[in-house]
C-alpha atoms as a PDB file:
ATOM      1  CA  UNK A   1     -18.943   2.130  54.784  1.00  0.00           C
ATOM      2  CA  UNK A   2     -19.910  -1.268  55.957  1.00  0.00           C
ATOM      3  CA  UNK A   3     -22.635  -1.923  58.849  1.00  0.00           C
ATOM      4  CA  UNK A   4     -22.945  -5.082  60.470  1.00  0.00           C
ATOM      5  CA  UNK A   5     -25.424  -6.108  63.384  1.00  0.00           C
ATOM      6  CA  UNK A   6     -24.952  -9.838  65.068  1.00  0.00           C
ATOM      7  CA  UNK A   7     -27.019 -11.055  67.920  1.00  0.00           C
ATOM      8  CA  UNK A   8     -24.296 -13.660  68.839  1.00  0.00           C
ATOM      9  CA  UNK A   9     -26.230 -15.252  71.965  1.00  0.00           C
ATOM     10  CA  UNK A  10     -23.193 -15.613  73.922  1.00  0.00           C
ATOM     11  CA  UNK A  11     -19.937 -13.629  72.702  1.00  0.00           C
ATOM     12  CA  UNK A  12     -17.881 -16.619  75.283  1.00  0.00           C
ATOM     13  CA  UNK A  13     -19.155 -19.162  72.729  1.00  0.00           C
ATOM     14  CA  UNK A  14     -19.361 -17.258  69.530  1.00  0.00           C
ATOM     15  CA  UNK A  15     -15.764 -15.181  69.801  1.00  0.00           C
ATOM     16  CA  UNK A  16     -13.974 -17.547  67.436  1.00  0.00           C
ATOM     17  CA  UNK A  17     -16.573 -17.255  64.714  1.00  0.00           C
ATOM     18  CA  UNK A  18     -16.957 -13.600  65.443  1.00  0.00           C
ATOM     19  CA  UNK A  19     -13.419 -13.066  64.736  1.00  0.00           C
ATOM     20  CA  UNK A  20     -13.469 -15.316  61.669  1.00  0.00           C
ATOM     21  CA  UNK A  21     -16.566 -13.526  60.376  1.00  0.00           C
ATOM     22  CA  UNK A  22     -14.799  -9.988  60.963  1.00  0.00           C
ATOM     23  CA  UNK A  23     -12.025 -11.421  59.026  1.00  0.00           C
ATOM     24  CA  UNK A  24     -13.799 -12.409  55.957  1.00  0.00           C
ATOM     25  CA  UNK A  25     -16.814  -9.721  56.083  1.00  0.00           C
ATOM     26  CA  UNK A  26     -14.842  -6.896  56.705  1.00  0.00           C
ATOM     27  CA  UNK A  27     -17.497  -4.824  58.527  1.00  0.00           C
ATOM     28  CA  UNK A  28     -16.178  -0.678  59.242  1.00  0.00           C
ATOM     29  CA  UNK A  29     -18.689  -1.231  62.363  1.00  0.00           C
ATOM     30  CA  UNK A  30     -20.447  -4.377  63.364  1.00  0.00           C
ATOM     31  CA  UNK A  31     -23.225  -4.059  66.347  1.00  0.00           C
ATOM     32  CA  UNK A  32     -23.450  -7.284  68.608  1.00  0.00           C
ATOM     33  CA  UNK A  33     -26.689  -8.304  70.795  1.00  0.00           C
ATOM     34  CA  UNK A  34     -26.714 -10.263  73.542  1.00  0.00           C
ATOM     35  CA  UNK A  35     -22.908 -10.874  74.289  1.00  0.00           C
ATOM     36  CA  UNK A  36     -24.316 -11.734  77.776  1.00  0.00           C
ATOM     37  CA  UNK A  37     -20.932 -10.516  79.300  1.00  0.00           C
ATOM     38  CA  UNK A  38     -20.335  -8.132  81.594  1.00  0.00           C
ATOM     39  CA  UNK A  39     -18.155  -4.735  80.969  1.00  0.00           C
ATOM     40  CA  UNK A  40     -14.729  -5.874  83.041  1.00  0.00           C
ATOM     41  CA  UNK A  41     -15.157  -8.814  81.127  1.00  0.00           C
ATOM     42  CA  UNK A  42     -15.585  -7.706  77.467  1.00  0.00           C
ATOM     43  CA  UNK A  43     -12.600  -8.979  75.063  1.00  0.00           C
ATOM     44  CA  UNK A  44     -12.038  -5.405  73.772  1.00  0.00           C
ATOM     45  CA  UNK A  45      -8.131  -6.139  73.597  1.00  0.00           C
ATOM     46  CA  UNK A  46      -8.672  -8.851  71.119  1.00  0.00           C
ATOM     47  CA  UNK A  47     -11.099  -6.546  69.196  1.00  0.00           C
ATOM     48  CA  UNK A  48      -8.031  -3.955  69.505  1.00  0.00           C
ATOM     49  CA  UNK A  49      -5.924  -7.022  67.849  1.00  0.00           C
ATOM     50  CA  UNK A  50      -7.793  -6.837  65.088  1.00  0.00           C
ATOM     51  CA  UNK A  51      -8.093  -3.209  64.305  1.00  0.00           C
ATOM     52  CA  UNK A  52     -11.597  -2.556  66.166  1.00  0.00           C
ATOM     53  CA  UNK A  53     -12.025   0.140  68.482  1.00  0.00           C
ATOM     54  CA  UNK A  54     -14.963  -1.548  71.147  1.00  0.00           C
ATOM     55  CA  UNK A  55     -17.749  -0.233  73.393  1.00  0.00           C
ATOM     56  CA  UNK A  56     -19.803  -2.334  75.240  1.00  0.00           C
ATOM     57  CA  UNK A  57     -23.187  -2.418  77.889  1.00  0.00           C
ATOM     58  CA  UNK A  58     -23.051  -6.047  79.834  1.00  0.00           C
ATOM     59  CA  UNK A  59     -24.815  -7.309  82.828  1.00  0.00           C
ATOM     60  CA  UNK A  60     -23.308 -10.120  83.241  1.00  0.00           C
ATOM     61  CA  UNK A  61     -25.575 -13.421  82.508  1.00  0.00           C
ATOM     62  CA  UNK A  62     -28.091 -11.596  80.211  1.00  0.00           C
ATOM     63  CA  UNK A  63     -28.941  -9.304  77.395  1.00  0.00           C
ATOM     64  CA  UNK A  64     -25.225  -7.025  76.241  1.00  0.00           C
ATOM     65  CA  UNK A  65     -24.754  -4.750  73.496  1.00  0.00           C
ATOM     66  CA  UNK A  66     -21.465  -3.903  71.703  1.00  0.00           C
ATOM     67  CA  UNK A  67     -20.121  -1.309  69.030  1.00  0.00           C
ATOM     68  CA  UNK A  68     -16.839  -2.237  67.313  1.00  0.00           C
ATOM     69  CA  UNK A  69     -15.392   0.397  64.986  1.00  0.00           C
ATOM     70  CA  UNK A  70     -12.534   0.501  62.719  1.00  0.00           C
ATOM     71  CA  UNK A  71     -13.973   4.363  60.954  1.00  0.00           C
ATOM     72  CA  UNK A  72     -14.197   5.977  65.146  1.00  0.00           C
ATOM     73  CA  UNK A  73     -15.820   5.800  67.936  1.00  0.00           C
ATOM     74  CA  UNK A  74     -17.271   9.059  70.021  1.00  0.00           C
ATOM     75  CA  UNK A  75     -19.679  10.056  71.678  1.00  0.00           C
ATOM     76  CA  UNK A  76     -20.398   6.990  73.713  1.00  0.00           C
ATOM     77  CA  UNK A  77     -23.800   6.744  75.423  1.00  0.00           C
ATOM     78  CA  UNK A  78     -25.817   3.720  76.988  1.00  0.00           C
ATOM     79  CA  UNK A  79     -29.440   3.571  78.109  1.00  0.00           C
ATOM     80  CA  UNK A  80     -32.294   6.126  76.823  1.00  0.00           C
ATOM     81  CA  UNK A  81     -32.004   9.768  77.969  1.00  0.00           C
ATOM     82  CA  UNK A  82     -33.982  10.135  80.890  1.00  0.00           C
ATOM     83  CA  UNK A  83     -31.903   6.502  82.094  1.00  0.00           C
ATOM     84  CA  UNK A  84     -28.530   5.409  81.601  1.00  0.00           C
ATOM     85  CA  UNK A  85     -27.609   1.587  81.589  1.00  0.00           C
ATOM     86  CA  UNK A  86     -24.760  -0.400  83.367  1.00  0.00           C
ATOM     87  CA  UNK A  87     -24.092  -3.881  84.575  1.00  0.00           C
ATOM     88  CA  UNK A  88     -27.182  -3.415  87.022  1.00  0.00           C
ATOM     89  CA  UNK A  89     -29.180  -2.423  84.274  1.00  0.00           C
ATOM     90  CA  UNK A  90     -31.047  -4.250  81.536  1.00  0.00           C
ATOM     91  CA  UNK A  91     -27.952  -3.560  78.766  1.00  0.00           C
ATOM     92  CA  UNK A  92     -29.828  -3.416  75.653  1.00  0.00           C
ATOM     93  CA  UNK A  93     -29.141   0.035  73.838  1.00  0.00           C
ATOM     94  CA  UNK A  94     -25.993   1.600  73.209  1.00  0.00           C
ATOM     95  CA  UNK A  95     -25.239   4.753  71.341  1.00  0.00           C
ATOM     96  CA  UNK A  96     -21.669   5.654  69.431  1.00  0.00           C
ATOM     97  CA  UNK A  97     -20.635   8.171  66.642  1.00  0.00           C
ATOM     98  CA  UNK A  98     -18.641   5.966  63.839  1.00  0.00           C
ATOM     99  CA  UNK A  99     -17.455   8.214  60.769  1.00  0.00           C
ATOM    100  CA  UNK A 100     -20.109  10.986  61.061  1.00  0.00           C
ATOM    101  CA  UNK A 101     -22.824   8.532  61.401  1.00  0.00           C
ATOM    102  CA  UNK A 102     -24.653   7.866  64.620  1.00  0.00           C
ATOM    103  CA  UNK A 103     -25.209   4.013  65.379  1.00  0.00           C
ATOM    104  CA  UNK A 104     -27.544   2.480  67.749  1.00  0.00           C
ATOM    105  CA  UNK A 105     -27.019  -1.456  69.231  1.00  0.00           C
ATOM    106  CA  UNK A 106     -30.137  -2.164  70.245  1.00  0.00           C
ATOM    107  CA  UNK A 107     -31.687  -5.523  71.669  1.00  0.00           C
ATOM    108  CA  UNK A 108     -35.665  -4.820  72.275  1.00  0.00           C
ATOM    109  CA  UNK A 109     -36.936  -7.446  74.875  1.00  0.00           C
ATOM    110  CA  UNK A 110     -38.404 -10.876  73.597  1.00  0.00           C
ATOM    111  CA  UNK A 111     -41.714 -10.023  74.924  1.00  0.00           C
ATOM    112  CA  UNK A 112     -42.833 -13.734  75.690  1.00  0.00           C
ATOM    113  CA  UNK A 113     -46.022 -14.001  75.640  1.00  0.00           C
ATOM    114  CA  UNK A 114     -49.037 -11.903  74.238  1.00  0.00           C
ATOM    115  CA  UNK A 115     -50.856 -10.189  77.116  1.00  0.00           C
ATOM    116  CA  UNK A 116     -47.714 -11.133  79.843  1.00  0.00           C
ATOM    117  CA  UNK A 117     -46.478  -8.395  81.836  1.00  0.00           C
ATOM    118  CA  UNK A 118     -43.074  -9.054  79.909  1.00  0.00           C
ATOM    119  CA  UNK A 119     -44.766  -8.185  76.509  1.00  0.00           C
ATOM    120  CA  UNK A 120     -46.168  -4.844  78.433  1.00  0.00           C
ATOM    121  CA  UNK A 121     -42.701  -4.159  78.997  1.00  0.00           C
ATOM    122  CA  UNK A 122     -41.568  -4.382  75.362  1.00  0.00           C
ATOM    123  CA  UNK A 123     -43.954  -2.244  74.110  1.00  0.00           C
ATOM    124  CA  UNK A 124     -43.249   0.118  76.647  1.00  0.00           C
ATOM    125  CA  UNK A 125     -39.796   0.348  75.911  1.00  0.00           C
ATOM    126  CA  UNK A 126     -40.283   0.189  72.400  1.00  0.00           C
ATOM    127  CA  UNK A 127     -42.289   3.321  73.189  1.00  0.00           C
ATOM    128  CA  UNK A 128     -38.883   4.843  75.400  1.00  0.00           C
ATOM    129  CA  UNK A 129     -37.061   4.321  72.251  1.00  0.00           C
ATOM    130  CA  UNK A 130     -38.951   6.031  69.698  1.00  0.00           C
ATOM    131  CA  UNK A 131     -39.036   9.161  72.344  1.00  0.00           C
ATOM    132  CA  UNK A 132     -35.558   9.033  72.830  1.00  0.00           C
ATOM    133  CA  UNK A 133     -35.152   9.574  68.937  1.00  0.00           C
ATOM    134  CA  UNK A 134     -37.562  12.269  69.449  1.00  0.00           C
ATOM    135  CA  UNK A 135     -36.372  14.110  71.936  1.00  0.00           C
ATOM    136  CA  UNK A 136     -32.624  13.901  71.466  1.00  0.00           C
ATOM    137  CA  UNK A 137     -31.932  13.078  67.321  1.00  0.00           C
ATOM    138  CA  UNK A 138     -33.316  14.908  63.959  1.00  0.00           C
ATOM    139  CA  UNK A 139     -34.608  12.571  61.107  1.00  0.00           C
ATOM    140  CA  UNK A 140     -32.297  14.802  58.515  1.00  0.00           C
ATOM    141  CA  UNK A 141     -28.845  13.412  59.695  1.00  0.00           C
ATOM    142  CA  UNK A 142     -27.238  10.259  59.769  1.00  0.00           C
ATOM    143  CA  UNK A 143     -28.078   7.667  61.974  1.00  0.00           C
ATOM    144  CA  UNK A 144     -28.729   4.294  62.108  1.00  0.00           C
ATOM    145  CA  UNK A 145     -30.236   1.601  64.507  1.00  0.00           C
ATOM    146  CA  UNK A 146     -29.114  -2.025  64.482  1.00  0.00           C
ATOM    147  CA  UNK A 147     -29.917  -4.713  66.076  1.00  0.00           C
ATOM    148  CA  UNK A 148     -32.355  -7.790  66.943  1.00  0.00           C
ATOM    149  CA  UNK A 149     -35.797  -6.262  67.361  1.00  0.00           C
ATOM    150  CA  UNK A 150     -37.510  -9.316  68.233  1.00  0.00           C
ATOM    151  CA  UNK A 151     -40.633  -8.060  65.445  1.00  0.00           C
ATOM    152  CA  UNK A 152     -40.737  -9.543  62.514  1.00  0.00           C
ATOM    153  CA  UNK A 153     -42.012  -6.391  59.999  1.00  0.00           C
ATOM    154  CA  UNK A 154     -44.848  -7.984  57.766  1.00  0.00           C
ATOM    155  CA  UNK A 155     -46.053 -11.395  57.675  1.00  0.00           C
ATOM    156  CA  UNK A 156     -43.725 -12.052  54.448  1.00  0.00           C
ATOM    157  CA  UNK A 157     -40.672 -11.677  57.367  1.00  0.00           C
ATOM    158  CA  UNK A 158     -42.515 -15.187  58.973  1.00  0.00           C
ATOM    159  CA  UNK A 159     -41.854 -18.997  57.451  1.00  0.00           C
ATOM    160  CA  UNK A 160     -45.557 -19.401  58.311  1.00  0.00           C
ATOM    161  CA  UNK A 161     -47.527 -16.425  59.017  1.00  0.00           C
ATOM    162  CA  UNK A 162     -50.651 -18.780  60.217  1.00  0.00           C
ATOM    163  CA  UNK A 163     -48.193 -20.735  62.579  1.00  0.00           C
ATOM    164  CA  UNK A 164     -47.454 -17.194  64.431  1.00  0.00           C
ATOM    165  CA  UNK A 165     -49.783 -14.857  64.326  1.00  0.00           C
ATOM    166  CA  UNK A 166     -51.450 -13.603  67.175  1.00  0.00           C
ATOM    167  CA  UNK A 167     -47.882 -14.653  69.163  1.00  0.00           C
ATOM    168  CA  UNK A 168     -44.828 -12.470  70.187  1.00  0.00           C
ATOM    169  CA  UNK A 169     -42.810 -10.866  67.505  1.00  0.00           C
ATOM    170  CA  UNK A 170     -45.929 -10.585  65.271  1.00  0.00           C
ATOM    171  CA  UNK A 171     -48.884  -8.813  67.143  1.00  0.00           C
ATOM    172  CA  UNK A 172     -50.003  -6.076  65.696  1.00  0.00           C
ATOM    173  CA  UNK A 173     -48.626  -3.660  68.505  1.00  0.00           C
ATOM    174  CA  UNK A 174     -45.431  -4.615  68.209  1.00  0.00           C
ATOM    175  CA  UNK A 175     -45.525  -3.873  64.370  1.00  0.00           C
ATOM    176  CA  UNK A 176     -47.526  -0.815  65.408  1.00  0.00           C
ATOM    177  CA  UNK A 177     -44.356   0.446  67.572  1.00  0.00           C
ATOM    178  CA  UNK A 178     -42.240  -0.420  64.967  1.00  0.00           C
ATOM    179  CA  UNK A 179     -44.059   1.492  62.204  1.00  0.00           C
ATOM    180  CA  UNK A 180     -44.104   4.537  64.903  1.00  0.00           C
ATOM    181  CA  UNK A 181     -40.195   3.984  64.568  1.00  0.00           C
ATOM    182  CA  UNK A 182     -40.473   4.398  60.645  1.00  0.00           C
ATOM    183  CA  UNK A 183     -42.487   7.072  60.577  1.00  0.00           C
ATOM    184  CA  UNK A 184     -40.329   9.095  62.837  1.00  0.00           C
ATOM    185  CA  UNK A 185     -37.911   8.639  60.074  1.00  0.00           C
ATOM    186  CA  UNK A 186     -36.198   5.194  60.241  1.00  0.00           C
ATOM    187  CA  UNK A 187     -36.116   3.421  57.097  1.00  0.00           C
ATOM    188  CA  UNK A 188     -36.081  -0.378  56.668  1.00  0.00           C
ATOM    189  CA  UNK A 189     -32.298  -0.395  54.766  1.00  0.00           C
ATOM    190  CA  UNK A 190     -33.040  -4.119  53.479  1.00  0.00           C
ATOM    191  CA  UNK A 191     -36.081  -3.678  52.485  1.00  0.00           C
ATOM    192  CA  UNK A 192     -35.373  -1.009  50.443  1.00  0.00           C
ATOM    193  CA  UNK A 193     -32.838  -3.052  48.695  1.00  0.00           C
ATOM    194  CA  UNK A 194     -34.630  -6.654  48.309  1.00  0.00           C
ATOM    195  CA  UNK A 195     -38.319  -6.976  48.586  1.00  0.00           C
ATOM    196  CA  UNK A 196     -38.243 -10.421  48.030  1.00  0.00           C
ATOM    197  CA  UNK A 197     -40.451 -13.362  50.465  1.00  0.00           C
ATOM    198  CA  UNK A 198     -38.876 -15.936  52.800  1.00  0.00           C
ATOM    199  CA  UNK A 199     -35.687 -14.007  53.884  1.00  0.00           C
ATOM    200  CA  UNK A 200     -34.962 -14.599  57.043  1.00  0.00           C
ATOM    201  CA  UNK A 201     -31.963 -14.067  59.611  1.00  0.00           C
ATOM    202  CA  UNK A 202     -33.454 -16.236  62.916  1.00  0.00           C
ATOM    203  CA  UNK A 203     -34.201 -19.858  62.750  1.00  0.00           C
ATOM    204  CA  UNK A 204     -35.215 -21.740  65.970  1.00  0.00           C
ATOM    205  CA  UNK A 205     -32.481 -24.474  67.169  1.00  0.00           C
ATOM    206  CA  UNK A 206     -35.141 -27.084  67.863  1.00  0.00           C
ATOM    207  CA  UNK A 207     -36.711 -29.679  64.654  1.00  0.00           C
ATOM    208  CA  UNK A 208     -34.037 -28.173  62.103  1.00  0.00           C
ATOM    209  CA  UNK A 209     -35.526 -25.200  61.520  1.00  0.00           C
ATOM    210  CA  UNK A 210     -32.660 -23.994  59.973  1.00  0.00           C
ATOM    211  CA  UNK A 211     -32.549 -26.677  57.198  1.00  0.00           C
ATOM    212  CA  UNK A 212     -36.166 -26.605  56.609  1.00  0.00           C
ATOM    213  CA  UNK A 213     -35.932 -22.578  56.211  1.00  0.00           C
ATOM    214  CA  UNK A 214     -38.347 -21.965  59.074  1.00  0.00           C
ATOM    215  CA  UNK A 215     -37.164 -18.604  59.939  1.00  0.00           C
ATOM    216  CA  UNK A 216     -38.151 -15.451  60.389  1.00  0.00           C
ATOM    217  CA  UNK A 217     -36.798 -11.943  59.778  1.00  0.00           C
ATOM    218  CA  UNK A 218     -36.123  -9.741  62.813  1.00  0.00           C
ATOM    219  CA  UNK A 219     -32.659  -8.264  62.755  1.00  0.00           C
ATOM    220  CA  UNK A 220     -32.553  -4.823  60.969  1.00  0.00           C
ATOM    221  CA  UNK A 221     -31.327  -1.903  60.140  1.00  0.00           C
ATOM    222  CA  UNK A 222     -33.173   1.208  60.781  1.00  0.00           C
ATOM    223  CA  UNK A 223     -31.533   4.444  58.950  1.00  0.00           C
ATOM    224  CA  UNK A 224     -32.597   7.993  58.300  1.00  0.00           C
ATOM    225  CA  UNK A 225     -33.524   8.755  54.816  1.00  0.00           C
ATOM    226  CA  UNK A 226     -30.507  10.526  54.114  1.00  0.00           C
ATOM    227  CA  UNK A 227     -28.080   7.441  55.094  1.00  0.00           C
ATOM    228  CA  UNK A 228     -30.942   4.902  53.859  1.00  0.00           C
ATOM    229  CA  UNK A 229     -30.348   6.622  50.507  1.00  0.00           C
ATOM    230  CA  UNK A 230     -26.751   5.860  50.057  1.00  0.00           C
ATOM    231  CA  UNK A 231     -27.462   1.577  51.265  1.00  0.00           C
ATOM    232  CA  UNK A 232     -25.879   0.005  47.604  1.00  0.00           C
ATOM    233  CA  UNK A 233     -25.953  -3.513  48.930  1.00  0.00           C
ATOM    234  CA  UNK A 234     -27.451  -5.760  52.116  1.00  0.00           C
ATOM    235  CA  UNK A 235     -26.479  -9.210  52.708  1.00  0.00           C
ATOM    236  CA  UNK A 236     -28.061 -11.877  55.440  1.00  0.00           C
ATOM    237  CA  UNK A 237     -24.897 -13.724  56.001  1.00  0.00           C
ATOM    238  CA  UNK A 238     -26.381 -17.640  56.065  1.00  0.00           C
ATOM    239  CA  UNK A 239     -23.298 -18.860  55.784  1.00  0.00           C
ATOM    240  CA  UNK A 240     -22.302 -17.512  59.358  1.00  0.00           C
ATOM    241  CA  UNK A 241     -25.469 -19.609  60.771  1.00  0.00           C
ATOM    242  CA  UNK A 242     -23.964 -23.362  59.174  1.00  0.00           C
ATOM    243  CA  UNK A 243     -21.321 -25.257  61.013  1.00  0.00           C
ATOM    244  CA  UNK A 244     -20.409 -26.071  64.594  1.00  0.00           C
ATOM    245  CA  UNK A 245     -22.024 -24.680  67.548  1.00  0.00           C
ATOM    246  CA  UNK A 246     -23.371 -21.092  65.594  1.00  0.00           C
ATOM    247  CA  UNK A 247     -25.919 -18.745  66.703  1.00  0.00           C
ATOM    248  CA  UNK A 248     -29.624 -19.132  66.303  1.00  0.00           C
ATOM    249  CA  UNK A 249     -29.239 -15.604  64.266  1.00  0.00           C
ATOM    250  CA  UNK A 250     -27.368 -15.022  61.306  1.00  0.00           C
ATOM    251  CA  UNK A 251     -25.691 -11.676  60.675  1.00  0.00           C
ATOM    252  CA  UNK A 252     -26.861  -8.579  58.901  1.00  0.00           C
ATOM    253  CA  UNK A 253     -24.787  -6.321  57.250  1.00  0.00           C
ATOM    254  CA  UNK A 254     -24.931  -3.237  54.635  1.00  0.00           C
ATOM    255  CA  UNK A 255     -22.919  -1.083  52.585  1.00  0.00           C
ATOM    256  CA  UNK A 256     -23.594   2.569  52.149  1.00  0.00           C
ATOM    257  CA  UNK A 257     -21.167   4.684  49.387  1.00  0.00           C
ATOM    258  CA  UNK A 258     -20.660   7.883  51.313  1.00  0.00           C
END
């Protein structure tokens, strides 16, 4: 079973290469970030076209999540527990049931700025999530969370740790809220499989980043040990960042032999 996550910034923009990806990459279910779309106006019938069932959170101008699934989709849930999303909400978590395993699209907020009432706000719902897993999942069964988590893990996830540190996406609270994620019972599937330096899947449009391999790593998948333990392969696509008018994030995508 293959599992994708994509933060396409823009599903308008991206749909032709999202189709050509799904084409080549084959994904069973591919998770999509910030389609910034809202729900009437979500392009499930050409997902249909190609052989993807769809479910989708949009506001509108901002943030969107998306499951597509070709193995089943149930169970359909947006929002944490105690608060569901729609298109008047902030759309960043959605919950489906794909072949047995339960997948999460999740886009954690950007955060901003160290000490900013927006970086507050991620680690508060940062916090939401991991009490949501708490109160409503068990570590023993299969599940997985995908998405752009806006943290990059350790400081071999950054181009330039020194360049970064003490900003967004590397403070130590935001790794701390990640760990708490882990040690609920997530595991890190591509770092399990690679442990390798300088792999990254977000490089910054501006002074050619991309071509100068300034990245950093913060789009992952978070499984339970039992679905962690069947990963076989992970792949940052690279390719699917190159050419005309891509995404600032490449995508992310991992087979499991169940």
């Amino acid at each position: 079973m293959r599992i994708a996550t994509w933060n396409v910034n823009s599903l308008n923009k991206r749909m032709p290469r999202v189709e050509e990806w799904l084409g080549y990459a084959e994904p069973d279910v591919l998770c999509l970030q910030e389609t910034k779309l809202s729900d009437a106006n979500f392009p499930s019938m050409a997902f249909a076209s190609l052989g993807y069932e769809a479910a989708h959170c949009g506001q509108g101008q901002w943030n969107g999540v998306a499951i597509l699934s070709r193995v089943g989709l149930d169970d359909i849930s947006a929002g944490f527990p105690d608060q569901s999303e729609d298109e008047v909400t902030e759309a960043r978590l959605l919950w489906a049931t794909c072949n047995g395993v339960r997948v999460g699209s999740v886009y954690v907020p950007n955060g901003r700025l160290v000490g900013s009432e927006h970086y507050t706000a991620k680690l508060q719902w940062l916090e939401r999530l991991r009490r949501g897993l708490e109160t409503t999942s068990d570590a023993n069964e299969a599940l997985i969370m995908c998405g752009d988590f806006n943290i990059a893990p350790e400081d071999r996830d950054v181009w330039d740790p020194a360049k970064v540190n003490g900003g967004t996406h590397v403070s130590e609270p935001e790794r701390d809220a990640l760990r708490s994620l882990e040690q609920w019972g997530l595991v890190d599937v591509f770092r399990r499989l690679y442990d390798d330096d300088g792999l990254y899947s977000y490089w910054d449009y501006r002074a050619g980043d991309f071509h100068q391999h300034r990245g950093m790593r913060i789009d992952l998948e978070l499984a339970t040990k039992p679905l962690a333990d069947a990963a076989r392969f992970a792949l940052i696509d690279r390719f699917a960042r190159k050419g005309k008018s891509p995404s600032d994030l490449a995508p992310l995508l991992v087979d499991f032999d169940l």
